[in-house]
C-alpha atoms as a PDB file:
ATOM      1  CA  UNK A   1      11.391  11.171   6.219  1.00  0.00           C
ATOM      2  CA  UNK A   2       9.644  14.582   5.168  1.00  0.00           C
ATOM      3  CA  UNK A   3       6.550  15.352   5.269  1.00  0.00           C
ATOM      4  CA  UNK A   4       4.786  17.795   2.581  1.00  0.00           C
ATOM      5  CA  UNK A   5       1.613  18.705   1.602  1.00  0.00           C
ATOM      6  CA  UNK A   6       0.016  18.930  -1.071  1.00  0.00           C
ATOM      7  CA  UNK A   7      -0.605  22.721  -0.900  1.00  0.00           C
ATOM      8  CA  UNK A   8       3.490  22.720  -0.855  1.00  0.00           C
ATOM      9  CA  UNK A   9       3.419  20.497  -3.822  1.00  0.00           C
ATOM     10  CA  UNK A  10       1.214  23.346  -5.832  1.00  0.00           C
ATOM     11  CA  UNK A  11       2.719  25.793  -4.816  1.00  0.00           C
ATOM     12  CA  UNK A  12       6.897  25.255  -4.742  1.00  0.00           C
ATOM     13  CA  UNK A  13       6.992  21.968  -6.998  1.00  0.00           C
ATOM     14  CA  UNK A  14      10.579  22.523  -8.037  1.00  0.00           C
ATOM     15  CA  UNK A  15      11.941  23.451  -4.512  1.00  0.00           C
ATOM     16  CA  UNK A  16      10.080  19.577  -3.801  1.00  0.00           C
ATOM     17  CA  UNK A  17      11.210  18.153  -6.941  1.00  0.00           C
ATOM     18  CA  UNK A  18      14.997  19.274  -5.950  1.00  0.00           C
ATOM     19  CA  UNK A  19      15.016  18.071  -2.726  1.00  0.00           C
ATOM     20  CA  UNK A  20      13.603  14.519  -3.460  1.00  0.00           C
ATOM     21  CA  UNK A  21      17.173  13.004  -4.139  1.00  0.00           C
ATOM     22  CA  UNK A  22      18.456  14.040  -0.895  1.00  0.00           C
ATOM     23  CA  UNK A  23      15.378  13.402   0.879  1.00  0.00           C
ATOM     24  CA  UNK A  24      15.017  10.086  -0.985  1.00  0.00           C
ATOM     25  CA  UNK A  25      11.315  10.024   0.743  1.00  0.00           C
ATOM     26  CA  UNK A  26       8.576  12.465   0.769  1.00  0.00           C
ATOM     27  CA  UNK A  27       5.180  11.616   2.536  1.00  0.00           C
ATOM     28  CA  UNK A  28       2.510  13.390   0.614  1.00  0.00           C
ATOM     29  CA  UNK A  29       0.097  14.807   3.217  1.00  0.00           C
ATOM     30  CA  UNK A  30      -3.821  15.956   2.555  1.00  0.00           C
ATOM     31  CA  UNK A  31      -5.731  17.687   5.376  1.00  0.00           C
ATOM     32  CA  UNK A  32      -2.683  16.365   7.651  1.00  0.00           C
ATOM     33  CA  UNK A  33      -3.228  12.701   7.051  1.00  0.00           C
ATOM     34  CA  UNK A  34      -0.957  10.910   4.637  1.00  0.00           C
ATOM     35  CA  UNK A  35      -1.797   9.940   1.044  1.00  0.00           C
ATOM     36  CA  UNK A  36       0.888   9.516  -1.069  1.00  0.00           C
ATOM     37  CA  UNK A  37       4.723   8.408  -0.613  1.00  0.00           C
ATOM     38  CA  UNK A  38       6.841  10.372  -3.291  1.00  0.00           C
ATOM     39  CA  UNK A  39      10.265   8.481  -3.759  1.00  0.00           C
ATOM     40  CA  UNK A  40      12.857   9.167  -6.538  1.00  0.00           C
ATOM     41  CA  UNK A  41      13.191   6.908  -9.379  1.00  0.00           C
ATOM     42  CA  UNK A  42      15.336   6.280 -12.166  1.00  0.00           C
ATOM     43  CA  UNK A  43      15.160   4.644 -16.007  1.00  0.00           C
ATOM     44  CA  UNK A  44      17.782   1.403 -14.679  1.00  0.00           C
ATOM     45  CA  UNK A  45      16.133   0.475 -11.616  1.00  0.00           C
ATOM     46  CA  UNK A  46      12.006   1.581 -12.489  1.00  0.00           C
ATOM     47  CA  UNK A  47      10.774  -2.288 -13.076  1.00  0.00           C
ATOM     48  CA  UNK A  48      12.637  -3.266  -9.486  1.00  0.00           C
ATOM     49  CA  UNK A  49      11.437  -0.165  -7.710  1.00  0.00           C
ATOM     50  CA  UNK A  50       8.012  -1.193  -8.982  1.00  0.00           C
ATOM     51  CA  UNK A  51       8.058  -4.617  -7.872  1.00  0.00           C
ATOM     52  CA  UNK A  52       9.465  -4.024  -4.282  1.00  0.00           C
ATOM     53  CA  UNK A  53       6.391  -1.632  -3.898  1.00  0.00           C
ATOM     54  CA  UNK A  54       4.273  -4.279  -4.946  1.00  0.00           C
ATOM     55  CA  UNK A  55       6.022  -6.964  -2.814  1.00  0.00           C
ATOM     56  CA  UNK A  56       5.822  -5.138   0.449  1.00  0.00           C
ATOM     57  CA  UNK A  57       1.903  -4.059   0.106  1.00  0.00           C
ATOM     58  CA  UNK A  58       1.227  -7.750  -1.099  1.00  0.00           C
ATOM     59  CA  UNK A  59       2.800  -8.809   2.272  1.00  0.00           C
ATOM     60  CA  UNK A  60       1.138  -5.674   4.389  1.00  0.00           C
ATOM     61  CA  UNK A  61      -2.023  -7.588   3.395  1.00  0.00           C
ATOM     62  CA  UNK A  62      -1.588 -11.064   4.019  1.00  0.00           C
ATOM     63  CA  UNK A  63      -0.528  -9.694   7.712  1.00  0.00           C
ATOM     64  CA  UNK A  64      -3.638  -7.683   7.769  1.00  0.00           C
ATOM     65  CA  UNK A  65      -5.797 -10.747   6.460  1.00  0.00           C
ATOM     66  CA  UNK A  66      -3.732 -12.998   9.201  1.00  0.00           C
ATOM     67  CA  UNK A  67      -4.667 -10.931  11.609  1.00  0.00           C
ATOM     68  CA  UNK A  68      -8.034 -10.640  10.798  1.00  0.00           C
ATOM     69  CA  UNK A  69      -8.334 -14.500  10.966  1.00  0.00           C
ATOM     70  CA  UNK A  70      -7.033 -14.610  14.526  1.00  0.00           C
ATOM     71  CA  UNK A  71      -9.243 -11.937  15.539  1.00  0.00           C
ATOM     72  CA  UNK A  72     -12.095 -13.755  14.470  1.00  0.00           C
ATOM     73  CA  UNK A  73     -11.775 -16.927  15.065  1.00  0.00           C
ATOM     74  CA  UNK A  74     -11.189 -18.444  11.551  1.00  0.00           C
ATOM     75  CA  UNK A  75      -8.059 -19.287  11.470  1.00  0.00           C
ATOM     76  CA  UNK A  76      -8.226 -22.518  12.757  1.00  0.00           C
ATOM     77  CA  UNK A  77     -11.074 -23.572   9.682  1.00  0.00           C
ATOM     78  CA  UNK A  78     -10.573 -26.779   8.123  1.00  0.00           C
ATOM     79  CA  UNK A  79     -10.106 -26.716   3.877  1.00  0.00           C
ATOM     80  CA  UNK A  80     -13.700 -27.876   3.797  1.00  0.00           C
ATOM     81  CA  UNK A  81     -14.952 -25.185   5.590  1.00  0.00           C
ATOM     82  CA  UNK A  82     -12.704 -22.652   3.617  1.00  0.00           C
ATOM     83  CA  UNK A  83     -13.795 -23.885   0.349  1.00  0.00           C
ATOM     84  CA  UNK A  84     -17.350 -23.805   1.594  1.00  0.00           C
ATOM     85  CA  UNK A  85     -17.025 -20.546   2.330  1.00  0.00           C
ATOM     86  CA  UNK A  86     -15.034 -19.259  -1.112  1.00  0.00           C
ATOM     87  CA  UNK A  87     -18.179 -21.277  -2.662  1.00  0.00           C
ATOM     88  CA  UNK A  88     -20.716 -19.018  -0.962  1.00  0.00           C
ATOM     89  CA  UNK A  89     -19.706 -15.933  -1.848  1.00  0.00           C
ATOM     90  CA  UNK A  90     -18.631 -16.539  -5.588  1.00  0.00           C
ATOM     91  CA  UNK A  91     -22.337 -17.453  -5.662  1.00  0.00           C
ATOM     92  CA  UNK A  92     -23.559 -14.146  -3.696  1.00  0.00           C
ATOM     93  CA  UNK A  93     -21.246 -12.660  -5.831  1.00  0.00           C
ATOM     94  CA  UNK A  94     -22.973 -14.046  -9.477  1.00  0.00           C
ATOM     95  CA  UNK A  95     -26.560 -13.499  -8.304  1.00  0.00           C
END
């Protein structure tokens, strides 16, 4: 996996642009900290690309939203309690 930034992305696109198929994966850096992943793509396989990018930050969240639950304490609430809470906020949310 290469890094580049995005002052190499200004500057020498098409040396970036070539390498890419190679590479197949370019982390797009700003100030040193990433921002972007650049990966190659084609017409036949766009819509599944696509979806497995989708798929795998869907999942990065539930894990982060597990975690957060064991870290404080709430995952162990009863479906009461969780549709209590949903309840609450939708209406903080409307006010």
């Amino acid at each position: 996996m290469r890094f580049v930034t995005v002052r190499d992305l200004r500057t020498t696109p098409a040396k970036i642009w070539k390498s890419l198929p190679e590479e197949q994966e370019l982390i797009l850096t700003n100030n040193g900290k990433p921002i972007a992943l650049i990966t190659p793509l084609g017409e036949s396989d766009l819509e599944e690309t696509i979806s497995a990018v989708r798929k795998a930050r869907a999942q990065a969240a539930m894990q982060q939203m597990q975690l957060s639950s064991v870290n404080s304490s709430t995952y162990d609430m009863s479906m009461e309690e969780i549709d209590a809470e949903i309840a609450s906020y939708r209406k903080e949310r409307h006010k």
